[in-house]
Protein backbone atom coordinates (compact mmCIF):
# COMPACT_ATOMS: atom_id res chain seq x y z
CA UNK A 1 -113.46 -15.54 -111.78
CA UNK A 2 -112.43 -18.89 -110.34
CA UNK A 3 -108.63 -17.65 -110.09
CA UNK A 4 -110.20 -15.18 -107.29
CA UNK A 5 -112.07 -16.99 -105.52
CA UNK A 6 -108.87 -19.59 -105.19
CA UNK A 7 -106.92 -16.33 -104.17
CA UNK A 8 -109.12 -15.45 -101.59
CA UNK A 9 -109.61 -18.81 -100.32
CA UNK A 10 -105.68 -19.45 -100.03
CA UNK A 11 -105.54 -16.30 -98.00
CA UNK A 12 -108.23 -16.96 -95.88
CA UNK A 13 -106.78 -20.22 -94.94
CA UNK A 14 -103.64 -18.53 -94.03
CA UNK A 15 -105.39 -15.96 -91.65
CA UNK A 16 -106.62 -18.62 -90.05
CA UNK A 17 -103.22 -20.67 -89.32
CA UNK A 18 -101.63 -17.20 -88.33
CA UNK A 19 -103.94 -16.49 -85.67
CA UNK A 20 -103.81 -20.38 -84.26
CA UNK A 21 -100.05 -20.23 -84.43
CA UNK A 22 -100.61 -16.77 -81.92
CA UNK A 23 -102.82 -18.64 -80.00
CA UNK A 24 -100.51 -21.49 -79.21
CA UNK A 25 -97.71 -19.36 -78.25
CA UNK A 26 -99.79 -16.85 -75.93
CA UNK A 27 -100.14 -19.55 -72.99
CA UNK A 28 -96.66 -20.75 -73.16
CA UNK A 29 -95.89 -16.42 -72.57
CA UNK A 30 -97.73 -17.02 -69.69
CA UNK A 31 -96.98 -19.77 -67.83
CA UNK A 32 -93.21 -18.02 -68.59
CA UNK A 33 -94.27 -14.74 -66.99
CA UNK A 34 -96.11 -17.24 -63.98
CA UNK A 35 -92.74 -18.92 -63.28
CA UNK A 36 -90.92 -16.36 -62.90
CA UNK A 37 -91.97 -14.95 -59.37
CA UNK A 38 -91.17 -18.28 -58.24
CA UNK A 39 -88.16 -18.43 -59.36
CA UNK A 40 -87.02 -15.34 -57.23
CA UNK A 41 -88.91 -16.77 -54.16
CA UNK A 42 -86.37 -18.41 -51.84
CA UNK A 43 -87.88 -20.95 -49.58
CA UNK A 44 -86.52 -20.70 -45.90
CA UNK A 45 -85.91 -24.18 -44.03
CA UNK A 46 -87.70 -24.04 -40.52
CA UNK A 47 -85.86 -24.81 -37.32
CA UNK A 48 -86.00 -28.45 -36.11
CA UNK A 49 -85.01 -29.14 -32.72
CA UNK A 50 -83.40 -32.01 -31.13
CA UNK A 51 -82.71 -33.41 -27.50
CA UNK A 52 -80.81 -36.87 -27.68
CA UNK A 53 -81.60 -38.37 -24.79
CA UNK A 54 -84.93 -36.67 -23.49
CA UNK A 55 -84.57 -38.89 -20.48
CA UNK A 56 -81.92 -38.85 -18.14
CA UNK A 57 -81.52 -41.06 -15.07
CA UNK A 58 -79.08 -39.95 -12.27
CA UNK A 59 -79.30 -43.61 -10.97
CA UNK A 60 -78.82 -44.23 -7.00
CA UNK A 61 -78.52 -40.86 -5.21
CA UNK A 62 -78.25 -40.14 -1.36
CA UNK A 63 -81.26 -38.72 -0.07
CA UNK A 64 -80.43 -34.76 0.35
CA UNK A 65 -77.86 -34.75 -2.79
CA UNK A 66 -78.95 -32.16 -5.26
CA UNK A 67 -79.15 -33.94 -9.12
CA UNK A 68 -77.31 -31.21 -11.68
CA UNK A 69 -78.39 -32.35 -15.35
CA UNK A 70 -77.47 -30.80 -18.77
CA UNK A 71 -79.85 -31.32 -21.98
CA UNK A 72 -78.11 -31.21 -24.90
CA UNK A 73 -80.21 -29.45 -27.67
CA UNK A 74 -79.34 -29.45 -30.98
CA UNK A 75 -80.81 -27.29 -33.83
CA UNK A 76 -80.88 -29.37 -37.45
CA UNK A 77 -83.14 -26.88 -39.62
CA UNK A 78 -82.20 -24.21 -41.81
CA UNK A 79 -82.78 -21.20 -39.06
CA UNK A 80 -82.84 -19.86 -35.61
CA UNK A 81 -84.10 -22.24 -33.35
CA UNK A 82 -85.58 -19.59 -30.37
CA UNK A 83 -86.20 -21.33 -26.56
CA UNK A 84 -88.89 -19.24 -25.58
CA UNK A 85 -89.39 -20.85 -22.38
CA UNK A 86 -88.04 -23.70 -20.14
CA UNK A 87 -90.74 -24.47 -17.37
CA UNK A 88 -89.44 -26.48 -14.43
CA UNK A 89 -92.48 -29.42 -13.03
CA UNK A 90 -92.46 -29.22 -9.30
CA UNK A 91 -89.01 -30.25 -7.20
CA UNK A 92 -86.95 -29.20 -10.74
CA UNK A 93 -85.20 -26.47 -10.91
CA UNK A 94 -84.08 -24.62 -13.83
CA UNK A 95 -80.94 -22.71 -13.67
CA UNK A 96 -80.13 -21.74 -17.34
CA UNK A 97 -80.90 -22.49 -21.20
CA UNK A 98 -79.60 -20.96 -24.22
CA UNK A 99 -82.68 -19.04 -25.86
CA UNK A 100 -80.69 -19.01 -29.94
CA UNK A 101 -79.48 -22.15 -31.24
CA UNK A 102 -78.07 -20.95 -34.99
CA UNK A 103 -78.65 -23.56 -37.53
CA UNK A 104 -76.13 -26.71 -37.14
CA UNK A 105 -75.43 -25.41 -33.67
CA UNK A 106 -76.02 -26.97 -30.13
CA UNK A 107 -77.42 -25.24 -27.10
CA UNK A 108 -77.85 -26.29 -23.50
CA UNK A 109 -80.48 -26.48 -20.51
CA UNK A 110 -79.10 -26.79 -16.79
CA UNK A 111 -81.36 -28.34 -14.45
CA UNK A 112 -80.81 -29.05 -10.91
CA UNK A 113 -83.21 -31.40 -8.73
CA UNK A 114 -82.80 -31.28 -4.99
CA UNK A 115 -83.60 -34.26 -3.31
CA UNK A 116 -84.02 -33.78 0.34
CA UNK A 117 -87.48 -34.14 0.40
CA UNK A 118 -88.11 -37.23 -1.43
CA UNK A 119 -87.46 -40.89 -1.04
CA UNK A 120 -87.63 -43.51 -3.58
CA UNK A 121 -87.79 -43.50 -7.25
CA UNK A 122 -88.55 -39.96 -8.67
CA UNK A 123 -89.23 -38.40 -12.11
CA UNK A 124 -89.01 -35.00 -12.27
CA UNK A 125 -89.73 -32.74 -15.77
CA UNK A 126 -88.67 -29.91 -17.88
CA UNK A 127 -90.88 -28.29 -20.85
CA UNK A 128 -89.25 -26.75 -23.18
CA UNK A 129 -90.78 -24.01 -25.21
CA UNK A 130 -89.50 -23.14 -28.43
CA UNK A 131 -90.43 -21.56 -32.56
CA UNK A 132 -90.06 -25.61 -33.87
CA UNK A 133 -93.37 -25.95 -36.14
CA UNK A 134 -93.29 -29.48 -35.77
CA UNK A 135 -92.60 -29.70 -31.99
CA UNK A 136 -93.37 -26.44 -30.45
CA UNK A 137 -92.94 -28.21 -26.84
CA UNK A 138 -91.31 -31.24 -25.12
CA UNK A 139 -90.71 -32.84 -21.90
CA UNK A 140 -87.25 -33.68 -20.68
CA UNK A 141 -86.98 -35.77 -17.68
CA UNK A 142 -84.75 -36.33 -14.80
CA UNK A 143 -85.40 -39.60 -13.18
CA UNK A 144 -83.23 -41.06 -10.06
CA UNK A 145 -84.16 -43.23 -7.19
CA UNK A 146 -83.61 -41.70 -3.88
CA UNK A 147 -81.87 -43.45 -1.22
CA UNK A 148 -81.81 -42.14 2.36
CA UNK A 149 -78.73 -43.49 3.62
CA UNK A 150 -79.70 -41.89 7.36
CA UNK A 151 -83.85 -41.70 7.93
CA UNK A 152 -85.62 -39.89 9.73
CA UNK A 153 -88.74 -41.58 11.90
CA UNK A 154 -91.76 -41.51 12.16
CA UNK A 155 -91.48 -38.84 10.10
CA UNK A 156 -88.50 -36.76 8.12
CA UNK A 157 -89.98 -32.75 10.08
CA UNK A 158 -90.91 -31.76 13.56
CA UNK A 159 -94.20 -29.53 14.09
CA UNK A 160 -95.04 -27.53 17.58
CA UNK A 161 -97.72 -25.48 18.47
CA UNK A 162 -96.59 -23.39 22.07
CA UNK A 163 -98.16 -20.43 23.67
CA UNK A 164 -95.33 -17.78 24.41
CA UNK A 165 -93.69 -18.59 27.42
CA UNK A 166 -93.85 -22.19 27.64
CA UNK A 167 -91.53 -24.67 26.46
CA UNK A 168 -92.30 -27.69 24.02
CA UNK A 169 -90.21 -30.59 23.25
CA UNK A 170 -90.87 -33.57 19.99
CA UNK A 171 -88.74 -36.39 19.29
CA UNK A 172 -87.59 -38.17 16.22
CA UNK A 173 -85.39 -41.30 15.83
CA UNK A 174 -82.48 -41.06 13.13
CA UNK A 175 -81.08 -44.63 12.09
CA UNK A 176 -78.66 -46.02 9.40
CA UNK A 177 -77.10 -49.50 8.45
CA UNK A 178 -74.12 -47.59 7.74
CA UNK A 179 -70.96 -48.22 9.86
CA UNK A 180 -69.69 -45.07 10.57
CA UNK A 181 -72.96 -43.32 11.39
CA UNK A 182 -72.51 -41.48 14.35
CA UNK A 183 -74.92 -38.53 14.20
CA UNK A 184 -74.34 -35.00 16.19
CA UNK A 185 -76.02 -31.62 16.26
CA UNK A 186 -74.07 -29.32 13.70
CA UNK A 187 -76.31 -26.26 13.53
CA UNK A 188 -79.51 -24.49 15.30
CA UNK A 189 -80.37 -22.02 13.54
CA UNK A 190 -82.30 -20.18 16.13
CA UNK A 191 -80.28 -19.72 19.60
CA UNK A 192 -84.34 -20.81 21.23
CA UNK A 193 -84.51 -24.39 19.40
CA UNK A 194 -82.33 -26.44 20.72
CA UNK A 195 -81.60 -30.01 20.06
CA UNK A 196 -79.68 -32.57 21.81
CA UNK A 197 -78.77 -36.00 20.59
CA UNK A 198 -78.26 -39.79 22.70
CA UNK A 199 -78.43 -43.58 21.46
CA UNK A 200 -82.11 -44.68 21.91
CA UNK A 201 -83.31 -46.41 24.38
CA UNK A 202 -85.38 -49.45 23.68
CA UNK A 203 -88.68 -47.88 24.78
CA UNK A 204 -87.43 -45.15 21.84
CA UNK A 205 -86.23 -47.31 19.08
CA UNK A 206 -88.28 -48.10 16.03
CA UNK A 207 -88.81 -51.97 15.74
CA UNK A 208 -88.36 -53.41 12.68
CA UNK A 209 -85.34 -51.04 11.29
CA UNK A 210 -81.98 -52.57 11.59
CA UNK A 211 -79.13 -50.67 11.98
CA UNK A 212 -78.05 -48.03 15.01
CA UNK A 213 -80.86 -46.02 16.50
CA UNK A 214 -79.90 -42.64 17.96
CA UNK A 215 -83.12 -40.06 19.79
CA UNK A 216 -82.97 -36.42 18.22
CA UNK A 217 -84.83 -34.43 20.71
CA UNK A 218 -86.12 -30.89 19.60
CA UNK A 219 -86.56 -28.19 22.42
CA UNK A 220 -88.91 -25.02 21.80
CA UNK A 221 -87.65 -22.79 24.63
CA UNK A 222 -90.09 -20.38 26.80
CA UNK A 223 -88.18 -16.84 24.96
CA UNK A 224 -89.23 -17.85 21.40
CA UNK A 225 -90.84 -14.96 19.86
CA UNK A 226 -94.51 -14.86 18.67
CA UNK A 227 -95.44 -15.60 15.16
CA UNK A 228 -94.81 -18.40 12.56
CA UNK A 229 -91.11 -20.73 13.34
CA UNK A 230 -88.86 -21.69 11.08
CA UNK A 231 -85.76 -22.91 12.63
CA UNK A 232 -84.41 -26.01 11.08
CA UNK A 233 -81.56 -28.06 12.74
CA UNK A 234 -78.54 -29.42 10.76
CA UNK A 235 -77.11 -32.92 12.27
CA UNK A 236 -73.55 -34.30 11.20
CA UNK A 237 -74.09 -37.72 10.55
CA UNK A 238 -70.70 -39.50 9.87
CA UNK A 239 -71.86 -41.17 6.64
CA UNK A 240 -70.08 -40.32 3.44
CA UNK A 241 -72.78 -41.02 1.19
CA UNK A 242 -75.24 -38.25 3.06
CA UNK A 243 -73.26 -36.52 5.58
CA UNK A 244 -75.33 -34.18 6.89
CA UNK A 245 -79.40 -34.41 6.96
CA UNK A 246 -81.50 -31.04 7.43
CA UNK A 247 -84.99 -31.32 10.39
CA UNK A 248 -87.10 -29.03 9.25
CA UNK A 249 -88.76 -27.58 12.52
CA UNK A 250 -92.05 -25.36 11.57
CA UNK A 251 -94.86 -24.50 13.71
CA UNK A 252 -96.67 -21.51 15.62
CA UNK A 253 -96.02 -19.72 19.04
CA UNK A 254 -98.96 -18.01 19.95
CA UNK A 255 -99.69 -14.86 21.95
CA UNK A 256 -100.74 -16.34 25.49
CA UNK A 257 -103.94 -13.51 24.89
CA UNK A 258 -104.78 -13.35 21.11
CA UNK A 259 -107.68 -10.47 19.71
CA UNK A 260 -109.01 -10.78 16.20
CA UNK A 261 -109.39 -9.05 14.24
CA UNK A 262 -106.32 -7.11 14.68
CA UNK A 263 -107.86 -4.12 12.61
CA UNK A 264 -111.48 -2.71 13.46
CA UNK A 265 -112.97 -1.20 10.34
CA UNK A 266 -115.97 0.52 10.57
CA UNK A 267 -116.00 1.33 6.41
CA UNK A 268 -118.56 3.75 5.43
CA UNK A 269 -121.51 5.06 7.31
CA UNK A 270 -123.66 7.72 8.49
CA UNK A 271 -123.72 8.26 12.40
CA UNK A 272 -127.21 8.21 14.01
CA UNK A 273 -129.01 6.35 11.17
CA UNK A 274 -126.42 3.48 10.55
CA UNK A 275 -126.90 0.94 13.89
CA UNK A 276 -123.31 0.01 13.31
CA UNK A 277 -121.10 -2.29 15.74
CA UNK A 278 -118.02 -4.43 15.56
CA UNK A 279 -116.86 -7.44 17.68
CA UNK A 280 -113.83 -8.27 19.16
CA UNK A 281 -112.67 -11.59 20.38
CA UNK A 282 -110.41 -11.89 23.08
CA UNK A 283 -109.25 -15.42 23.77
CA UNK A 284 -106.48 -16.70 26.44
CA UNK A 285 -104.70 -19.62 24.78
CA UNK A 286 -103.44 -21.02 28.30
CA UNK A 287 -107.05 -21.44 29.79
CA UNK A 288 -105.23 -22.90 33.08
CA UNK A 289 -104.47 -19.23 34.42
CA UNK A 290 -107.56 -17.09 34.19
CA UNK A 291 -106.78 -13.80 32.37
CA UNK A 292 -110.13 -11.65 32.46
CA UNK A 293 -110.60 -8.26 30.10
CA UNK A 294 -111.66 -5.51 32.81
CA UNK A 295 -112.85 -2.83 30.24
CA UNK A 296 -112.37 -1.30 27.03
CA UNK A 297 -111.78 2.30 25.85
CA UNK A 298 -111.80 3.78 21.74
CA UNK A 299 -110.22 7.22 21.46
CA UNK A 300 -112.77 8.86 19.69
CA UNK A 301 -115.71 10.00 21.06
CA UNK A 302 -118.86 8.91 20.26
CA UNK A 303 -118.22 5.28 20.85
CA UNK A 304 -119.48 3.12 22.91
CA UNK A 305 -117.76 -0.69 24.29
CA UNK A 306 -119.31 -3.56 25.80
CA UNK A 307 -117.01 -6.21 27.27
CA UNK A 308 -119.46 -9.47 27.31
CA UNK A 309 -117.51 -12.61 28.90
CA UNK A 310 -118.25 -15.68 26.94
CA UNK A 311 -116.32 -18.02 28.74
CA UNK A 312 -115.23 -15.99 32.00
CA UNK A 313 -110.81 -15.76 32.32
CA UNK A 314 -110.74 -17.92 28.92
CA UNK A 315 -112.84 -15.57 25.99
CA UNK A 316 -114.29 -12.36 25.56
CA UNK A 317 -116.44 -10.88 23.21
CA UNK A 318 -115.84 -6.89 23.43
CA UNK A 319 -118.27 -5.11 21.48
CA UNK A 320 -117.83 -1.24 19.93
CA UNK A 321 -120.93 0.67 18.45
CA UNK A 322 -120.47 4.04 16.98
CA UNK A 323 -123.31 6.49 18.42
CA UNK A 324 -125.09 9.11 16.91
CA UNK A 325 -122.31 11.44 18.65
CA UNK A 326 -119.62 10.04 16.66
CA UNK A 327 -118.14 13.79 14.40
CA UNK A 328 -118.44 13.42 10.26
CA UNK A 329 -115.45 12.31 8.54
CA UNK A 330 -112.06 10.09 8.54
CA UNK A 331 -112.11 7.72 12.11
CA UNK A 332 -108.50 6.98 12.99
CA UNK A 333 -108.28 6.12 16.36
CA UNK A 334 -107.13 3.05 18.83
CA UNK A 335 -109.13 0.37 20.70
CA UNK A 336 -107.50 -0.08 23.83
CA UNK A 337 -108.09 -3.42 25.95
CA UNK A 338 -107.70 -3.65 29.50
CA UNK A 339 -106.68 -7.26 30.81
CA UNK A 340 -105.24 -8.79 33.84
CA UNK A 341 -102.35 -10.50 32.30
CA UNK A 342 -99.09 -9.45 33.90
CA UNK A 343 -97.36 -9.87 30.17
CA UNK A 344 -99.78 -7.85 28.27
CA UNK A 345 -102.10 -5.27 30.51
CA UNK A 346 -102.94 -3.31 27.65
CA UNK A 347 -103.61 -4.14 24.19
CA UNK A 348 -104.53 -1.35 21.44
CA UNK A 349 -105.99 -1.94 18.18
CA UNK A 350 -106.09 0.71 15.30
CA UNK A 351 -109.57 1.62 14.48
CA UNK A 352 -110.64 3.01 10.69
CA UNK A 353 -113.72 4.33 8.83
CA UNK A 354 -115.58 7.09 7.64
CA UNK A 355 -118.32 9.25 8.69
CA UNK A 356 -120.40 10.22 6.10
């Protein structure tokens, strides 16, 4: 009996140390299976972009020289580096960048700065776009300080404001410290500016500017057309450093009898039971010759005008009502405008709408 029970014991002690062995090695299985994914997952180095220097400085520049720059950019991660975008901060101009810089590889962004318009020290910026986790976007700078070897006083534009068929002339004073400035007209770019250049006299010079003063005088003549100007004037100045400056000349020439609105929209309505009307204002820009509106016409029938002086031979308020007469559907017709003005007897508007 006790030789059993030692038999049994022995083997129950040896069930037990079985199943802990099985339970030791079942985790270590695991963590085997567990690794093993990882081990076939390749880990893909991110691209890491690099601009050495971010900052460039052109130095000294003549006023009117145009800055060309080229950022170097450099890709040191493991994949493409993609320049999504390159957004130009205003005065900077971009005027190419490589969008794929393979790993280990360089790239470039062109930037061009024009510098006409400025005077002084300048900083002018670039942001670049790009797939970099780290830095998605920088700044790049161009920085210069602008020096106008000729100026242009009291200030670097001319502005006029005519009414067609009179003449306008504005003055500026160009002056250098330079030696060989000698400044003369090279180009006017419409044949009705015109621009003529002499040494200032002392009533014209600037005080306080040394140097050699010459008077730029800008002529409007009586046959520009009507509308917006745009006409700038290029002078050959004689100076190496900036040998040629560019006047912008901008302004208006208005009509010498002006109507707004130029359009008369009557939109939707319903004759008879809409009480419907539309001004017109007539206005003679050169108030010191009377021009008077004698009467007004619409070729549609149904309407009705009113010519109503406001200020008489200066402005007129012409009013059109659409009368109970007026036929259903589309309007398109003219308003027709009767003045005494030798230039323009007749002025006709298109008129618009529907009768419902």
């Amino acid at each position: 009996m006790f030789q059993i029970q030692r038999i049994a014991c022995i083997a129950l002690t040896a069930l037990v140390a079985a199943g802990a062995s099985e339970a030791q090695q079942k985790p270590a299985g695991n963590k085997a299976k567990a690794a093993a994914p990882a081990e076939k997952k390749a880990v893909v180095a991110a691209p890491k972009i690099e601009v050495i220097p971010e900052t460039k400085d052109a130095g000294i520049v003549a006023k009117g020289q145009v800055i060309e720059t080229t950022f170097v950019v450099k890709n040191n991660g493991g994949s493409d580096l993609l320049i999504t975008d390159a957004r130009p901060g205003c005065g900077c101009t971009v005027a190419s960048f490589d969008k794929v810089i393979k790993p280990g590889a360089e790239g470039k962004v062109m930037t061009s700065v024009d510098t006409k318009s400025f005077s002084g020290p300048i900083s002018k910026s670039v942001l670049l776009v790009s797939n970099d986790p780290e830095r998605g976007q920088i700044n790049l700078f161009v920085k210069a300080t602008v020096k106008p070897f000729v100026d242009i006083l009291p200030q670097p534009y001319v502005r006029v404001a005519v009414v067609k068929g009179d003449s306008d002339s504005r003055d500026v004073i160009l002056l250098s410290e330079e030696k060989t400035f000698k400044p003369t007209v090279a180009e006017a770019s419409q044949p009705y500016v015109k621009a003529e250049i002499a040494p200032a006299g002392e009533k014209d010079k600037i005080p306080g500017h040394p140097g050699e003063q010459y008077r730029l005088r800008i002529t409007v003549t009586a046959d520009a057309p009507e509308g917006l100007l745009n006409a700038p004037v290029r002078v050959s100045t004689g100076v190496a450093q900036q040998p040629t400056v560019e006047i912008p000349i901008s302004g208006v020439v208005r009509a010498r009898v002006s109507v707004t609105p130029v359009l008369v929209n009557f939109g939707n309505f319903t004759a008879g039971k809409d009480a419907i009307t539309r001004n017109i204002i007539v206005t003679n820009n050169k108030p010191a010759t009377p021009v008077k509106v004698t009467r007004a016409e619409v070729s549609i029938p149904g309407f009705i005008t009113d010519v109503v002086p406001t200020q008489e031979g200066v402005s007129y308020t012409v009013v059109v009502k659409a009368s109970d007469k007026v036929k259903k559907g589309a309007l398109d017709g003219t308003v027709k405008l009767y003045t005494t003005d030798k230039d323009k007897p007749m002025i006709e508007l298109p008129l618009k709408g529907e009768v419902l």
